[in-house]
PDB file of N, CA and C in Angstrom:
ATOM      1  N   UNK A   1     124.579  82.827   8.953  1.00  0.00           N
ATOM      2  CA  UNK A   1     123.288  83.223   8.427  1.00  0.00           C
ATOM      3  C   UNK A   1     123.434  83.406   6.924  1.00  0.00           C
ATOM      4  N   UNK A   2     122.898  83.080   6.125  1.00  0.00           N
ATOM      5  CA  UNK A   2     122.825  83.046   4.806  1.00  0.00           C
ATOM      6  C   UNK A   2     122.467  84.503   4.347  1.00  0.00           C
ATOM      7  N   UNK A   3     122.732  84.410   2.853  1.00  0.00           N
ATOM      8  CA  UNK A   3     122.520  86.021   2.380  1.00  0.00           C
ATOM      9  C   UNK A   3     120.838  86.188   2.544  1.00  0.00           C
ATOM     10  N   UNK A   4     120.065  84.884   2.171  1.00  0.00           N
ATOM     11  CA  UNK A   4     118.690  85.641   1.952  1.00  0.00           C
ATOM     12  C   UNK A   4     117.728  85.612   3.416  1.00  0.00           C
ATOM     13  N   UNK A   5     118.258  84.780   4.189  1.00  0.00           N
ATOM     14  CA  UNK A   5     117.916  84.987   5.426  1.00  0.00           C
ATOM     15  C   UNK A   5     117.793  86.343   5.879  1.00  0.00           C
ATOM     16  N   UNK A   6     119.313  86.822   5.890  1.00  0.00           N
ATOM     17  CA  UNK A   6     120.024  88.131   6.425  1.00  0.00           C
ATOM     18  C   UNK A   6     118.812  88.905   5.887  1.00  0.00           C
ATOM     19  N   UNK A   7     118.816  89.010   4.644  1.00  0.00           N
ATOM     20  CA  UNK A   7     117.849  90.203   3.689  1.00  0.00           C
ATOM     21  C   UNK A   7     116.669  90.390   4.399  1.00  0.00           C
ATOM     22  N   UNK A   8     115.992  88.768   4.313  1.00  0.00           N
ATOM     23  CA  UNK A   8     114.807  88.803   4.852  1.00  0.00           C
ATOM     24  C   UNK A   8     114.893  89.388   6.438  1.00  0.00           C
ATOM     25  N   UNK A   9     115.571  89.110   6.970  1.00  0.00           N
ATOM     26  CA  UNK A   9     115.821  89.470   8.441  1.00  0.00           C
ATOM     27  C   UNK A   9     115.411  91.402   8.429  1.00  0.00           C
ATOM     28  N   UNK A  10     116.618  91.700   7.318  1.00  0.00           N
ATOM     29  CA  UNK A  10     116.981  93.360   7.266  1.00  0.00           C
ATOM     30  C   UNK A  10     115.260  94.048   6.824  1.00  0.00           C
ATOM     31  N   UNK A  11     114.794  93.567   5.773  1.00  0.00           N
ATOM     32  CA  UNK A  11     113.735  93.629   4.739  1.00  0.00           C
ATOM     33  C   UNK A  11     112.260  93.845   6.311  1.00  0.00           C
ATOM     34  N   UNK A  12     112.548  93.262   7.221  1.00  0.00           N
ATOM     35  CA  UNK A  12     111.416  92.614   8.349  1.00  0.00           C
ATOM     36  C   UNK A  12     111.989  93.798   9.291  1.00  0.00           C
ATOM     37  N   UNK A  13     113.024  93.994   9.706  1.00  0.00           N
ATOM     38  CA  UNK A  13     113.248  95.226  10.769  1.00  0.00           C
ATOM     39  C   UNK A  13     113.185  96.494  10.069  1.00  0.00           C
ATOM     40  N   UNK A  14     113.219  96.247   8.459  1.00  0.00           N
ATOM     41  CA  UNK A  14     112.517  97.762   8.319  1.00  0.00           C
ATOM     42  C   UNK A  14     111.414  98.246   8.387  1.00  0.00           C
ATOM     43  N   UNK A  15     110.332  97.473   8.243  1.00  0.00           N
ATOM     44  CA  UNK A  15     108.935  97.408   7.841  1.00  0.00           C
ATOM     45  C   UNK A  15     108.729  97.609   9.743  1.00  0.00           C
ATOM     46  N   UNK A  16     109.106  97.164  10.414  1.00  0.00           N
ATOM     47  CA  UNK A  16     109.004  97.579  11.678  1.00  0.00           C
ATOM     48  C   UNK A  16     109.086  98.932  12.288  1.00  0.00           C
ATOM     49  N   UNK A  17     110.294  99.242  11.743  1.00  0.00           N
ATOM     50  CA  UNK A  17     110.697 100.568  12.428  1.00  0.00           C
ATOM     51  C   UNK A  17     109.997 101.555  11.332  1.00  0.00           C
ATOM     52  N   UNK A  18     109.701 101.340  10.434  1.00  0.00           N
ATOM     53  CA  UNK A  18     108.894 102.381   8.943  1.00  0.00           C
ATOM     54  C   UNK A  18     107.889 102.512   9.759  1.00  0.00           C
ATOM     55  N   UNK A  19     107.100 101.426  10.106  1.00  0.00           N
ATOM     56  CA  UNK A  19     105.351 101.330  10.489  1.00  0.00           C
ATOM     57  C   UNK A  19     105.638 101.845  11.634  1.00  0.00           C
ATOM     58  N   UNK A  20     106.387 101.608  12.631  1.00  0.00           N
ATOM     59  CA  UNK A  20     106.347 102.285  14.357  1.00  0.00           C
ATOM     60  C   UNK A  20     106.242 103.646  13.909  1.00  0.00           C
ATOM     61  N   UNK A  21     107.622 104.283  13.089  1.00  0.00           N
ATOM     62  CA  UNK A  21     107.389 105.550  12.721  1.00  0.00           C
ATOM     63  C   UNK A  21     106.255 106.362  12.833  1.00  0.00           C
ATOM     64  N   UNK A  22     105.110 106.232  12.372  1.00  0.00           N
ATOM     65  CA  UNK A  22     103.519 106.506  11.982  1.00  0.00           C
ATOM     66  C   UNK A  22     102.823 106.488  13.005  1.00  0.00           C
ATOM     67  N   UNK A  23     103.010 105.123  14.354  1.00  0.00           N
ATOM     68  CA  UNK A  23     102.168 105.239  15.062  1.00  0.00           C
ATOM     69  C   UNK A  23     102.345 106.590  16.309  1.00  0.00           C
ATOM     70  N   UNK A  24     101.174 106.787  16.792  1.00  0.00           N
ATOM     71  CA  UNK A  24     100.950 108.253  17.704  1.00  0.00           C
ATOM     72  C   UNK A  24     101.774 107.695  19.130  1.00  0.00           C
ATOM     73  N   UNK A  25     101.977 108.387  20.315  1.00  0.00           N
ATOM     74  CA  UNK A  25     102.872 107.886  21.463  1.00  0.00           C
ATOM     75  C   UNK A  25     101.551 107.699  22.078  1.00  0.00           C
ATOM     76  N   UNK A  26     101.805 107.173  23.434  1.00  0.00           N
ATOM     77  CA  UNK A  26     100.722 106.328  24.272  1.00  0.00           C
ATOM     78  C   UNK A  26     100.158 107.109  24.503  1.00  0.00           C
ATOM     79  N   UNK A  27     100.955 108.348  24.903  1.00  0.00           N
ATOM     80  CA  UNK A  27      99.856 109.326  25.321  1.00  0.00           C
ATOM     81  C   UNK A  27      98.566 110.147  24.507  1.00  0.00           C
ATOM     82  N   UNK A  28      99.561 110.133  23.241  1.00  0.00           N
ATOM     83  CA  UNK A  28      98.278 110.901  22.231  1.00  0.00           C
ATOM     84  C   UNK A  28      97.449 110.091  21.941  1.00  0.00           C
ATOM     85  N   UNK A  29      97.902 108.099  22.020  1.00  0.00           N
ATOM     86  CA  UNK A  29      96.851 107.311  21.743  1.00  0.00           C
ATOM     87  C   UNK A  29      95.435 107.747  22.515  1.00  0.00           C
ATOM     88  N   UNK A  30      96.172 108.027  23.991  1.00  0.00           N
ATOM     89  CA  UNK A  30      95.194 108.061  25.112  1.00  0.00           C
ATOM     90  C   UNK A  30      94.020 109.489  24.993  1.00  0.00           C
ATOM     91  N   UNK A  31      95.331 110.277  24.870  1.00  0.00           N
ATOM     92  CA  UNK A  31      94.421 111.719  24.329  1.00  0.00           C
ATOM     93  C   UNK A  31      93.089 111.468  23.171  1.00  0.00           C
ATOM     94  N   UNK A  32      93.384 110.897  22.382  1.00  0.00           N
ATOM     95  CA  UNK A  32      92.533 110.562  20.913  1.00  0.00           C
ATOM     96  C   UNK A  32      91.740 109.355  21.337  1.00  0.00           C
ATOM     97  N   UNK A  33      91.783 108.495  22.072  1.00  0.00           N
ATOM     98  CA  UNK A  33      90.773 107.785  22.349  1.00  0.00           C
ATOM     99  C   UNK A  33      89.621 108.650  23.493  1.00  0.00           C
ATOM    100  N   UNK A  34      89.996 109.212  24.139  1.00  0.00           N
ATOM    101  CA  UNK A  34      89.007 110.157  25.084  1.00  0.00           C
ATOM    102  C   UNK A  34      88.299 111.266  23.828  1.00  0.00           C
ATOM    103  N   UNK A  35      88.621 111.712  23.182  1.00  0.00           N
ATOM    104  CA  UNK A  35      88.047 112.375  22.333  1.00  0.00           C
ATOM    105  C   UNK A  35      87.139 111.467  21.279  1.00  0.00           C
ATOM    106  N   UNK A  36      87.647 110.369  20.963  1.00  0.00           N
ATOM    107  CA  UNK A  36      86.272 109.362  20.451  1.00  0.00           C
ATOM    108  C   UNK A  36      85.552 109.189  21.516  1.00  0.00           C
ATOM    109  N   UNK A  37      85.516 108.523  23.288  1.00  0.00           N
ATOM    110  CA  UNK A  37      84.398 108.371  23.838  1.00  0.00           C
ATOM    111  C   UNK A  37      83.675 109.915  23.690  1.00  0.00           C
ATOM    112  N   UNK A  38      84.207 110.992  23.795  1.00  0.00           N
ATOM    113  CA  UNK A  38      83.094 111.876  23.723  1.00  0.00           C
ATOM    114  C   UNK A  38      82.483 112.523  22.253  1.00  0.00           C
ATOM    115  N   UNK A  39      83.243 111.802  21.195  1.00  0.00           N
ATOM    116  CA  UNK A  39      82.578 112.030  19.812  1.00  0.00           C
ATOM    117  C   UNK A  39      81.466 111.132  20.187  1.00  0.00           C
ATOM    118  N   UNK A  40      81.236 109.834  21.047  1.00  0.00           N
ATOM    119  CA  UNK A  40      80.573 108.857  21.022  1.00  0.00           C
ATOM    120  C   UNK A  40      79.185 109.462  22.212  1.00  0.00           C
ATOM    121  N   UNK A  41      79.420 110.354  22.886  1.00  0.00           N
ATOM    122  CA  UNK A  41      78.438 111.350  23.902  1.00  0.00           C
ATOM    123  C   UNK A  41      77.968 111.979  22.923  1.00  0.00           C
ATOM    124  N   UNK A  42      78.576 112.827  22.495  1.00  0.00           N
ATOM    125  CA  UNK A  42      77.855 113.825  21.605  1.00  0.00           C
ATOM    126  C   UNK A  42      77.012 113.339  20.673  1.00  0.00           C
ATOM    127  N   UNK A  43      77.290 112.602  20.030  1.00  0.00           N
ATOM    128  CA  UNK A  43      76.854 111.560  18.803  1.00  0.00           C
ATOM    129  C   UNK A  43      75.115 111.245  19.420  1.00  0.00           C
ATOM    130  N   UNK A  44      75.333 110.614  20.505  1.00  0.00           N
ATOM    131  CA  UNK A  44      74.403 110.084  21.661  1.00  0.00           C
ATOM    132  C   UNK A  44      73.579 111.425  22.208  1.00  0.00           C
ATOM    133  N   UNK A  45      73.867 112.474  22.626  1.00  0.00           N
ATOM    134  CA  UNK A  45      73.316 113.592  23.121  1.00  0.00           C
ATOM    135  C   UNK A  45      72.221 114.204  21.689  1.00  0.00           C
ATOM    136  N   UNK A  46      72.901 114.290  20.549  1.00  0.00           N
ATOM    137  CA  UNK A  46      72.332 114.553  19.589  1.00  0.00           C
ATOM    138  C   UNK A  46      71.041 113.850  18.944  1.00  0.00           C
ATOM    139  N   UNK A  47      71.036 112.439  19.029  1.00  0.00           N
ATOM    140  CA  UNK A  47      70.065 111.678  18.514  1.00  0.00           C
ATOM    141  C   UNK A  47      69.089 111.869  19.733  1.00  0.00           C
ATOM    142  N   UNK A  48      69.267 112.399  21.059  1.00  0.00           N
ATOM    143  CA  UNK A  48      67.886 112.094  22.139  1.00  0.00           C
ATOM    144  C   UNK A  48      67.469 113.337  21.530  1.00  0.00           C
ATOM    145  N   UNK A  49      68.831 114.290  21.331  1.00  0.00           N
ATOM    146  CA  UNK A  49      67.930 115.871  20.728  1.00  0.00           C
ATOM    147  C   UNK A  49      67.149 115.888  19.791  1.00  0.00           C
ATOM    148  N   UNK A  50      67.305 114.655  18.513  1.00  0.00           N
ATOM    149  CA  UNK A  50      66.682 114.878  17.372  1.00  0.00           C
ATOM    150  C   UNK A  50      65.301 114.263  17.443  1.00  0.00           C
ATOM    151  N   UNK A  51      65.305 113.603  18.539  1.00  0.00           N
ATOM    152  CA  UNK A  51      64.232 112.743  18.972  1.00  0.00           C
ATOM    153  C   UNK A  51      63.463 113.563  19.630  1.00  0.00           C
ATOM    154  N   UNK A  52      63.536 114.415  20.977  1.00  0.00           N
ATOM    155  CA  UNK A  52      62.555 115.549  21.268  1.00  0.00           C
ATOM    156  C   UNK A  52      62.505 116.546  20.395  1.00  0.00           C
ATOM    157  N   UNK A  53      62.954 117.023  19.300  1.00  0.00           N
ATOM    158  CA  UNK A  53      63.447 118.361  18.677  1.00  0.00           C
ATOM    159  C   UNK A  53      61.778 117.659  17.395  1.00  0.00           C
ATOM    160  N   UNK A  54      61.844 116.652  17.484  1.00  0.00           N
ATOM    161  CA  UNK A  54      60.696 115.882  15.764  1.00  0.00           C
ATOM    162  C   UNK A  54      59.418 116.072  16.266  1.00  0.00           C
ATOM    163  N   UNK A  55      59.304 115.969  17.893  1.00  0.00           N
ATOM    164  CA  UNK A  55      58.146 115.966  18.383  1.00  0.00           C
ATOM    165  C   UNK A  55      57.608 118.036  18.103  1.00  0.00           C
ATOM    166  N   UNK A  56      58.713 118.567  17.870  1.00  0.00           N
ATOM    167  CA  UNK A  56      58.339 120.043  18.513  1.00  0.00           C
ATOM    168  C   UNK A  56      58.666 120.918  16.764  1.00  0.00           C
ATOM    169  N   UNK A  57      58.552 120.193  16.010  1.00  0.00           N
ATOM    170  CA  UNK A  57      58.523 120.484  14.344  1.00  0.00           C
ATOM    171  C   UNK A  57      57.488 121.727  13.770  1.00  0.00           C
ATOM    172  N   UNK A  58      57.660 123.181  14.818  1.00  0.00           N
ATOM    173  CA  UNK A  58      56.773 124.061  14.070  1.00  0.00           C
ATOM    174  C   UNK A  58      57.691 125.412  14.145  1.00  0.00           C
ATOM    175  N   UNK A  59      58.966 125.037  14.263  1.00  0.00           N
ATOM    176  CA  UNK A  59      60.010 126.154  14.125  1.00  0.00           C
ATOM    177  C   UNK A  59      59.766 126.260  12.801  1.00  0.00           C
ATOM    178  N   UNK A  60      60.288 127.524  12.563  1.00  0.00           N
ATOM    179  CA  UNK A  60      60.873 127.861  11.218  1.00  0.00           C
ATOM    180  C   UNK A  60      62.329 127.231  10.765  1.00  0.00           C
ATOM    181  N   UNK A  61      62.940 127.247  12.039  1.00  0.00           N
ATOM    182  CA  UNK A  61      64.635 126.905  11.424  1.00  0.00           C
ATOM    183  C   UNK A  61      64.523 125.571  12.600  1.00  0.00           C
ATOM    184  N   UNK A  62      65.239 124.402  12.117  1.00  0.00           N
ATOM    185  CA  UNK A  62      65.948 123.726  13.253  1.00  0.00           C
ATOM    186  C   UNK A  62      66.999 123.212  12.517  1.00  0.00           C
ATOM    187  N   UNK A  63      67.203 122.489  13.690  1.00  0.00           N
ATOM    188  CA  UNK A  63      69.285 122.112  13.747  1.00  0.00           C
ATOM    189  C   UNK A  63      69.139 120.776  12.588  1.00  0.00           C
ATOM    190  N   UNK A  64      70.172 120.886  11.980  1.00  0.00           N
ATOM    191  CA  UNK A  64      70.346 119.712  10.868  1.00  0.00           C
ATOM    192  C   UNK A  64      70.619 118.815  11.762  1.00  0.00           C
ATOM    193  N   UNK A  65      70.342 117.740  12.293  1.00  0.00           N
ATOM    194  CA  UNK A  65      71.349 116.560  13.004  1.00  0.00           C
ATOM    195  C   UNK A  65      71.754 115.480  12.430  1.00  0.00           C
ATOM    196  N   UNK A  66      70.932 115.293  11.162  1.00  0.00           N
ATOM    197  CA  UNK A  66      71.795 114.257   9.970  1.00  0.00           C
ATOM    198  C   UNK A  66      73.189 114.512   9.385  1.00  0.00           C
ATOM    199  N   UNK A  67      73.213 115.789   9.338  1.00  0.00           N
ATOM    200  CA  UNK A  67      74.677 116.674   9.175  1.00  0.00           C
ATOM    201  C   UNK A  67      75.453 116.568  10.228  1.00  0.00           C
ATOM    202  N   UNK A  68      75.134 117.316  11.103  1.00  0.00           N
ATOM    203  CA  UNK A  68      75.823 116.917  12.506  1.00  0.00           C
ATOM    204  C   UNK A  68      76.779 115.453  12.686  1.00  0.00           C
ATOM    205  N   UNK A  69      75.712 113.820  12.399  1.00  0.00           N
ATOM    206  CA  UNK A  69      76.267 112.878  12.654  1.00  0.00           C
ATOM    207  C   UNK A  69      76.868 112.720  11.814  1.00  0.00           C
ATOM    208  N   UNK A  70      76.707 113.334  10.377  1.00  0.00           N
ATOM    209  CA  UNK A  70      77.732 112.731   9.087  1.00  0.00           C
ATOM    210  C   UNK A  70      79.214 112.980   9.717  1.00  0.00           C
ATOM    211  N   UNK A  71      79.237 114.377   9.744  1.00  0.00           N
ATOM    212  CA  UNK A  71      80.268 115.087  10.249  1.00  0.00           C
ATOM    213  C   UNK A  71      80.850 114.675  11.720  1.00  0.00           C
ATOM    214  N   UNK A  72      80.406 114.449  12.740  1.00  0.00           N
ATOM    215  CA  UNK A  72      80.844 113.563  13.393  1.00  0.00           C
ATOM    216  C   UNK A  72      81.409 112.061  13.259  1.00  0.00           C
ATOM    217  N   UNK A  73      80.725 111.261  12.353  1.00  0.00           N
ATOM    218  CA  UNK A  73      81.537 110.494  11.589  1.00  0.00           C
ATOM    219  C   UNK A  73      83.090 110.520  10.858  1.00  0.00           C
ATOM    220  N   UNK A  74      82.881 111.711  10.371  1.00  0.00           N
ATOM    221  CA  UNK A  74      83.991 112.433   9.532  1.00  0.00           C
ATOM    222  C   UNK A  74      85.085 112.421  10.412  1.00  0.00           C
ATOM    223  N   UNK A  75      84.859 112.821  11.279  1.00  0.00           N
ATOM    224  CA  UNK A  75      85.606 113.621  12.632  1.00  0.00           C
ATOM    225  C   UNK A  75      86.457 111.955  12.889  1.00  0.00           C
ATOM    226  N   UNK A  76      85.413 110.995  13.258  1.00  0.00           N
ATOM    227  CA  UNK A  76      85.672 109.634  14.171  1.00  0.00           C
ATOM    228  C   UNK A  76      86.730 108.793  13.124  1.00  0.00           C
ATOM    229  N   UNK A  77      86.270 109.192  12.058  1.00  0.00           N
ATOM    230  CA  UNK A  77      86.932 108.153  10.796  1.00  0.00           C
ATOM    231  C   UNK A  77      88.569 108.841  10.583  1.00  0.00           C
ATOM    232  N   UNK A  78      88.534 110.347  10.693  1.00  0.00           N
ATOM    233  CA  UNK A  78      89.412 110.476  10.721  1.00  0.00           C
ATOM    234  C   UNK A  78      90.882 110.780  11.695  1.00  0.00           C
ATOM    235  N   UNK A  79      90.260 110.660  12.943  1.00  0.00           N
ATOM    236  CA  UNK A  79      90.784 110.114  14.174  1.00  0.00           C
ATOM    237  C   UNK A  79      91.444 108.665  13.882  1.00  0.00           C
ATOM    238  N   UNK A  80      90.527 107.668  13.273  1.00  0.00           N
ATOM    239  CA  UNK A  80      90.545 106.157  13.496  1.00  0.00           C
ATOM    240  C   UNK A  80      91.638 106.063  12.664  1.00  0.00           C
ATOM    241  N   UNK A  81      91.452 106.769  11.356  1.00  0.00           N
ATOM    242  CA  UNK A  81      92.923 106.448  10.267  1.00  0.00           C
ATOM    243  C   UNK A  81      94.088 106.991  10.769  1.00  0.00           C
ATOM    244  N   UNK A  82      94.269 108.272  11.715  1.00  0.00           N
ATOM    245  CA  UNK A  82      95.932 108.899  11.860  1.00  0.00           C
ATOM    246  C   UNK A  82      96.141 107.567  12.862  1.00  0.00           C
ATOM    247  N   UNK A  83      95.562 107.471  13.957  1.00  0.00           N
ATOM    248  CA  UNK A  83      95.637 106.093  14.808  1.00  0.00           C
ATOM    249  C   UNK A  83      95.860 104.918  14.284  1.00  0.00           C
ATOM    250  N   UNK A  84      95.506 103.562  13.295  1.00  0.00           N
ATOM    251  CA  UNK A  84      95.621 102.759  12.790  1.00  0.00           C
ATOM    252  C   UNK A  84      95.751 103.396  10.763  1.00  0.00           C
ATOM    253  N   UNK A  85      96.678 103.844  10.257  1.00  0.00           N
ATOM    254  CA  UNK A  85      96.597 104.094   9.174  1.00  0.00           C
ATOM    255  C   UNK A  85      97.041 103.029   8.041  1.00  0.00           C
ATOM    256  N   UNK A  86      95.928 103.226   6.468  1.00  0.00           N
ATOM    257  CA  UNK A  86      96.220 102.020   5.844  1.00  0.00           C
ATOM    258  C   UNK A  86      97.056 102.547   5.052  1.00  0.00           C
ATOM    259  N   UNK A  87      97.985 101.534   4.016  1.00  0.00           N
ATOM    260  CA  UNK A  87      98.789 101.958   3.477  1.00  0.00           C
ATOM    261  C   UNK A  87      98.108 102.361   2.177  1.00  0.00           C
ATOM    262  N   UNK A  88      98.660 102.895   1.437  1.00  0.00           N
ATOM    263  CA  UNK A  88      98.140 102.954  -0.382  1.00  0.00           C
ATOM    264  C   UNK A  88      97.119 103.203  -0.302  1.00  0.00           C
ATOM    265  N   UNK A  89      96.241 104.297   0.454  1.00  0.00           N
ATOM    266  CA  UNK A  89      94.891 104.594   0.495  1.00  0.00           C
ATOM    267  C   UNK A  89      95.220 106.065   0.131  1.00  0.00           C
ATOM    268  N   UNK A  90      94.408 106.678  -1.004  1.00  0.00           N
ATOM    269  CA  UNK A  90      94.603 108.116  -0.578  1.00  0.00           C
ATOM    270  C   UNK A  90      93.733 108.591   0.344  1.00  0.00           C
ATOM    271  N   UNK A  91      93.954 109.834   0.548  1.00  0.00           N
ATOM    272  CA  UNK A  91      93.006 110.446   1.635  1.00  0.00           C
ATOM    273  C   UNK A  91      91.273 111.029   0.920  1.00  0.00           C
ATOM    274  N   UNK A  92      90.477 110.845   1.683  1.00  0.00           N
ATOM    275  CA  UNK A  92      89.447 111.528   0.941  1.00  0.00           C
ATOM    276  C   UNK A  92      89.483 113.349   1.461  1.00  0.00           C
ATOM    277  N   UNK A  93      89.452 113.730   0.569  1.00  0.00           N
ATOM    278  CA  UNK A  93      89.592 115.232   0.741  1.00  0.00           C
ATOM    279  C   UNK A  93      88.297 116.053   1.299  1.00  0.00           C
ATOM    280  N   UNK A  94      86.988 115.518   1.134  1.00  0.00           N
ATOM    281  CA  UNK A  94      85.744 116.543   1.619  1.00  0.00           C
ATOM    282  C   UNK A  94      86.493 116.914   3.087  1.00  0.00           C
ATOM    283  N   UNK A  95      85.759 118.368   3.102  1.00  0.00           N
ATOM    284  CA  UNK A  95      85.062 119.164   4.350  1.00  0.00           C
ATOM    285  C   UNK A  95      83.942 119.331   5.042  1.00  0.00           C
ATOM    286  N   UNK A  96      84.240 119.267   6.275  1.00  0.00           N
ATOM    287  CA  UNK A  96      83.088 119.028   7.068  1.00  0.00           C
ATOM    288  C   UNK A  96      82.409 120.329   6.594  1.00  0.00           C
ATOM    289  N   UNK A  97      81.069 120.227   7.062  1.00  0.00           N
ATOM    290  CA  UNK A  97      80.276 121.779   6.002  1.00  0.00           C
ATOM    291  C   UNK A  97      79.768 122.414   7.385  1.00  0.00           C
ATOM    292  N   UNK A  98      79.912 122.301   8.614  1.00  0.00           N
ATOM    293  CA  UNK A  98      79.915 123.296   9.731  1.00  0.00           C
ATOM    294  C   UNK A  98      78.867 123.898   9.393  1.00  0.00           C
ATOM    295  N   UNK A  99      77.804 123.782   8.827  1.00  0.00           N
ATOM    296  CA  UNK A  99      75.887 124.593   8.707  1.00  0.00           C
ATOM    297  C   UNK A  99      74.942 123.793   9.029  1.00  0.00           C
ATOM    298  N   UNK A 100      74.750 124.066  10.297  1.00  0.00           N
ATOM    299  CA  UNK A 100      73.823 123.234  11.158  1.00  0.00           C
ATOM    300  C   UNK A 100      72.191 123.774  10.843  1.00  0.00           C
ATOM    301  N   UNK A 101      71.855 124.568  10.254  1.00  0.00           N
ATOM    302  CA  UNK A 101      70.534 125.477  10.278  1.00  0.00           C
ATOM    303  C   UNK A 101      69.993 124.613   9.085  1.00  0.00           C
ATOM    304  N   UNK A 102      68.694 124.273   9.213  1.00  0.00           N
ATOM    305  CA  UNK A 102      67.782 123.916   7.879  1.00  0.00           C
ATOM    306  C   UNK A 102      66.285 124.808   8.299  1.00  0.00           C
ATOM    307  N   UNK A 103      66.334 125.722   6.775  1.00  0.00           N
ATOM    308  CA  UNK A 103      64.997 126.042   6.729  1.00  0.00           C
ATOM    309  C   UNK A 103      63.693 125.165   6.426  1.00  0.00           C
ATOM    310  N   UNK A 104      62.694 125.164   7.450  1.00  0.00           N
ATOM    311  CA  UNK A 104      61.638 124.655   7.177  1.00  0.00           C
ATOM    312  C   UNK A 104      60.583 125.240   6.423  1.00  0.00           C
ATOM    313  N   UNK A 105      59.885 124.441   6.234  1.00  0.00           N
ATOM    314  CA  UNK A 105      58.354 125.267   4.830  1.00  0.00           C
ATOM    315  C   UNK A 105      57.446 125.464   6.040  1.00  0.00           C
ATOM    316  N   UNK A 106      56.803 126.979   5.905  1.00  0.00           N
ATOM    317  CA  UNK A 106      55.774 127.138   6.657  1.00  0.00           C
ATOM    318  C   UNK A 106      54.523 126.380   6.529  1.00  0.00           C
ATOM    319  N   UNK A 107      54.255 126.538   7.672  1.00  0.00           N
ATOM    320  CA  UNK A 107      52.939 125.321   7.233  1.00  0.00           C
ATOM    321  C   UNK A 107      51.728 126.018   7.292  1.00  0.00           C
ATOM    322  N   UNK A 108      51.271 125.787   6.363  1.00  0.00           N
ATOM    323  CA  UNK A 108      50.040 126.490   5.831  1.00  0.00           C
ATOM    324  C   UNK A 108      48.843 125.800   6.644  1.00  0.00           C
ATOM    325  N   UNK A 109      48.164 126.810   7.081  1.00  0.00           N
ATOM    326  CA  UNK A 109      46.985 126.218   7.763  1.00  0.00           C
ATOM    327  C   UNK A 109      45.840 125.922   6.832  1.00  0.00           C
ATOM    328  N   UNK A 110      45.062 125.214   7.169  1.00  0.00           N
ATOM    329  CA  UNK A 110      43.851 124.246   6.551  1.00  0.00           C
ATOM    330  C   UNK A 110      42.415 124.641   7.047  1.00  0.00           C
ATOM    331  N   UNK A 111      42.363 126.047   6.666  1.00  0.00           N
ATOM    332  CA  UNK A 111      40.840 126.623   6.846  1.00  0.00           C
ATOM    333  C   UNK A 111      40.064 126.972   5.808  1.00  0.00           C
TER     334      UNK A 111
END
């Protein structure tokens, strides 16, 4: 085997065993994919809520659910990267903002 073969050979089983390093075991794959199908329920449970919740718009307070899905996003995206991670990416640092409450404007009646 030649020297640059060899290299290339050595150069190729590292990049193997570096990248295996990173990936999660079958089981946590399995664990973390069940937790996306039910980021993917909730996600789903939320939009039928936001959908009866628009019809019934004379609370004072209701639930943010545009927040909700951002943040569920947040959640999914960052599931998806520890699972398949890219290289030379930094991380984005925001926090999920966990304040589901939006005050509404009273509505002034028209007499």
């Amino acid at each position: 085997m030649s020297t640059t073969a060899f290299h290339c050979f050595l150069l190729l089983s590292l990049t193997i065993v570096q990248g295996s390093s990173y990936a999660a075991s079958a089981h946590e794959q399995e664990q973390l994919s069940l937790v996306q199908q039910q980021l993917d329920t909730i996600e789903r449970l939320a939009t039928r809520a936001a959908t009866a919740s628009a019809a019934e718009s004379v609370e004072r307070y209701r639930f943010d659910y545009p927040r909700l899905t951002q943040d569920l996003q947040r959640i999914r995206q960052g599931v998806q990267g520890y699972l398949s991670p890219s290289r030379a990416q930094p991380r984005d640092p925001a926090e999920l903002v966990g304040d589901y409450r939006l005050d509404t404007l009273p509505v002034e009646s028209s007499q």
